[in-house]
Structures are given as structure tokens and as C-alpha cells.
C-alpha atoms as a PDB file:
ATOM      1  CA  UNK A   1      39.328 -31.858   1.121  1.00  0.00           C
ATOM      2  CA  UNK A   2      40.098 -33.844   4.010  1.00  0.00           C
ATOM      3  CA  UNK A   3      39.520 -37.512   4.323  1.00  0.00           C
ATOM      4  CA  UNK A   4      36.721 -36.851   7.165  1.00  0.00           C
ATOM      5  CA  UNK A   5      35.218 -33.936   5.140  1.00  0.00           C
ATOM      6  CA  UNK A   6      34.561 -36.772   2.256  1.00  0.00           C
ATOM      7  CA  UNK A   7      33.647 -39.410   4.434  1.00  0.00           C
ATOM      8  CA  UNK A   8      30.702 -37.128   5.419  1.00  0.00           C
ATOM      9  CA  UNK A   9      30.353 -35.561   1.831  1.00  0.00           C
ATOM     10  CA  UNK A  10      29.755 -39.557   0.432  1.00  0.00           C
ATOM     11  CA  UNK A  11      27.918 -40.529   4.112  1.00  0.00           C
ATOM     12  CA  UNK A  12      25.112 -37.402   2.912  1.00  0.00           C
ATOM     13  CA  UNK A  13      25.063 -38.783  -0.639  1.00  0.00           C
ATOM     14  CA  UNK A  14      24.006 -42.385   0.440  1.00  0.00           C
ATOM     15  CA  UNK A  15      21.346 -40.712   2.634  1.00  0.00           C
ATOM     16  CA  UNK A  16      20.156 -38.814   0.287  1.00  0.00           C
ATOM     17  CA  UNK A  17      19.868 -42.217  -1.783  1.00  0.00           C
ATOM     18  CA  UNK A  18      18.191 -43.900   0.992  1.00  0.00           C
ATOM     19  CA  UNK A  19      15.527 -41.121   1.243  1.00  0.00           C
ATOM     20  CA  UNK A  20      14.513 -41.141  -2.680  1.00  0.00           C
ATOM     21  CA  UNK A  21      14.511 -44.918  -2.358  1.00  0.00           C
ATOM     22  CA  UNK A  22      11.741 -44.821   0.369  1.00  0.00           C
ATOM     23  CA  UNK A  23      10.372 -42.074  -1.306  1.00  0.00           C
ATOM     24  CA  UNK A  24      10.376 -44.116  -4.227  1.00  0.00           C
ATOM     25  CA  UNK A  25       9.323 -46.998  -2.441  1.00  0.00           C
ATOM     26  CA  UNK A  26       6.124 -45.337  -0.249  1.00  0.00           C
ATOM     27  CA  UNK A  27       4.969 -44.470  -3.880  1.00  0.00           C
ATOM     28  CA  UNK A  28       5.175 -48.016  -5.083  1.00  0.00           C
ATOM     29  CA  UNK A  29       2.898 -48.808  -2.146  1.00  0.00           C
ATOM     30  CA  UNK A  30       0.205 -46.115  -2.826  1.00  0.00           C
ATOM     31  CA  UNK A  31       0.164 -47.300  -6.365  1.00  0.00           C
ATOM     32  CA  UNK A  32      -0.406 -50.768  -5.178  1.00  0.00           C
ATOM     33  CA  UNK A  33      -2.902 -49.721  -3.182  1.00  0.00           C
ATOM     34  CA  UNK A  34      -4.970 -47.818  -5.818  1.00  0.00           C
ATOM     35  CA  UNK A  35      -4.542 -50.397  -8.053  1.00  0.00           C
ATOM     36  CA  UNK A  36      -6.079 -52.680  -5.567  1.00  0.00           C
ATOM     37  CA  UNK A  37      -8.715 -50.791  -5.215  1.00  0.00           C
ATOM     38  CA  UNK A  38      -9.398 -49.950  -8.542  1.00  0.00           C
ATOM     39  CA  UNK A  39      -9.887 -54.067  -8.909  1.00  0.00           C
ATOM     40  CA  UNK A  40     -11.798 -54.212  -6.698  1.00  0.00           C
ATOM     41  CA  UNK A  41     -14.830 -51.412  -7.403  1.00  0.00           C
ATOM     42  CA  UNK A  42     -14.679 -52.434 -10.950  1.00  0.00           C
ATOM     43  CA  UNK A  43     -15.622 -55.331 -10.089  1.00  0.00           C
ATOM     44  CA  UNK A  44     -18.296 -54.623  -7.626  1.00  0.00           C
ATOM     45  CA  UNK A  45     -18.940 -58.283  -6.124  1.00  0.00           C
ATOM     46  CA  UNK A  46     -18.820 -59.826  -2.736  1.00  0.00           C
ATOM     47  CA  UNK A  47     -15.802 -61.493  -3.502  1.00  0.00           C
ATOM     48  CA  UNK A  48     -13.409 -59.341  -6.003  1.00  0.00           C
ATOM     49  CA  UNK A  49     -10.487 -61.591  -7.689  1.00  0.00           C
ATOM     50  CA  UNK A  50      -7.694 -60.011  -7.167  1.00  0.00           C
ATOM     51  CA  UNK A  51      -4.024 -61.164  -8.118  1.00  0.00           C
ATOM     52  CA  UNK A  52      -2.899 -63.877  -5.796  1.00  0.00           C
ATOM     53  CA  UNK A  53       0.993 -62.152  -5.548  1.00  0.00           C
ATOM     54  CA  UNK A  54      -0.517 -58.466  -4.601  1.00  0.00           C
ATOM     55  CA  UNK A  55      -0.366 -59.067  -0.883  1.00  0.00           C
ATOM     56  CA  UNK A  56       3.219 -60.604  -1.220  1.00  0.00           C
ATOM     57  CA  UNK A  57       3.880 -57.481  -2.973  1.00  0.00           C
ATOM     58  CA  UNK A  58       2.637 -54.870  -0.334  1.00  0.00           C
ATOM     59  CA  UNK A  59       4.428 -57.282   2.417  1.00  0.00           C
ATOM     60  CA  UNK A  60       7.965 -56.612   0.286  1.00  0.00           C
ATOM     61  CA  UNK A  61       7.496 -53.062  -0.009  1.00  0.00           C
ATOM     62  CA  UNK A  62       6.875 -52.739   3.605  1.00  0.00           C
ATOM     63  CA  UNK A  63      10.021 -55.261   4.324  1.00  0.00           C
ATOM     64  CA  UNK A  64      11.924 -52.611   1.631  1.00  0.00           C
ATOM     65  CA  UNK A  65      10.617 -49.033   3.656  1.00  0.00           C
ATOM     66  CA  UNK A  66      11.812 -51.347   7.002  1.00  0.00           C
ATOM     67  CA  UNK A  67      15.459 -52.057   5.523  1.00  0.00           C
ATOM     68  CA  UNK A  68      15.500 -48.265   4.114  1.00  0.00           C
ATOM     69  CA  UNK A  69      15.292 -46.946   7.551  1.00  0.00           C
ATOM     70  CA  UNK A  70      17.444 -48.516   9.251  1.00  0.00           C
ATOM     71  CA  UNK A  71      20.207 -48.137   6.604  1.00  0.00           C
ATOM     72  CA  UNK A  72      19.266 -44.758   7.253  1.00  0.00           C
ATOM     73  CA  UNK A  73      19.864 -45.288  10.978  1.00  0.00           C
ATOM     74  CA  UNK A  74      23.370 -46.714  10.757  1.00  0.00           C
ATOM     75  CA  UNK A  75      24.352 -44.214   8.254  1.00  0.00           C
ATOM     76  CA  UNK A  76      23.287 -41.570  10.322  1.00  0.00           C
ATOM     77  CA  UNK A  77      24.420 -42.715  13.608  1.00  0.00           C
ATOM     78  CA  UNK A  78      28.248 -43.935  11.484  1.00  0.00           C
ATOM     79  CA  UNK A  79      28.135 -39.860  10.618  1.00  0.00           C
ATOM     80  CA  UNK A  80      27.266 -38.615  13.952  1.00  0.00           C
ATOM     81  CA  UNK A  81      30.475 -40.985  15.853  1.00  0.00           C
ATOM     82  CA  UNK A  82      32.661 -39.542  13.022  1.00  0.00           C
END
């Protein structure tokens, strides 16, 4: 296999990484979410406690799914100039 051929075999492998990470990483955030919610009707008030660090949270996952795609960008436009 040429060196080019495996540049583009490992080039696919990362992206393929990158996609099950936000894959991965959307889940995180829909579990979050429920979870939230779940807080929140069970406790049925006006003003629901909820854990001080869960909108830190959200904000990294979305900060993570940002930084996934546009790893996913440069690998994709590094493979396309090759």
C-alpha cells in the first residue's frame, strides 16, 4: 500500500472516530437533558433545585460537538488536498 493510500486509510479512521465521538457526545446531551427534566417534574414546584454544575455541563458538551466538527472539517478538507 502506498504511502497516500494509508494516509487516507488512517485520515477515514480518525473520521470515523470523530463521528462516534459526537455521536457519543449528542447522546451525553440528551441524557442531560432528560435528566434535567426528570428533576425537575419530580419535583413539581415553581422553583425546581437543580444541580448548580448542570448548565456548565450542557455548555461543555456543546463546546465538545463544536471542536468535533471542525476536527472533522480539517480532516476532511487535509483528505480532499491530498
Amino acid at each position: 500500500m502506498s504511502g497516500l493510500a494509508e494516509l487516507h486509510q488512517l485520515l477515514t479512521a480518525v473520521q470515523s472516530g470523530l463521528a462516534d465521538g459526537r455521536t457519543h457526545t449528542e447522546r451525553a446531551k440528551s441524557l442531560l437533558e432528560e435528566a434535567r427534566r426528570a428533576m425537575v417534574d419530580a419535583q413539581a414546584q415553581a422553583d425546581p433545585w437543580l444541580p448548580p454544575e448542570l448548565p456548565r455541563i450542557g455548555e461543555e458538551l456543546d463546546t465538545l460537538l463544536t471542536r468535533l466538527s471542525a476536527a472533522d472539517e480539517l480532516v476532511s478538507g487535509y483528505q480532499s488536498r491530498l
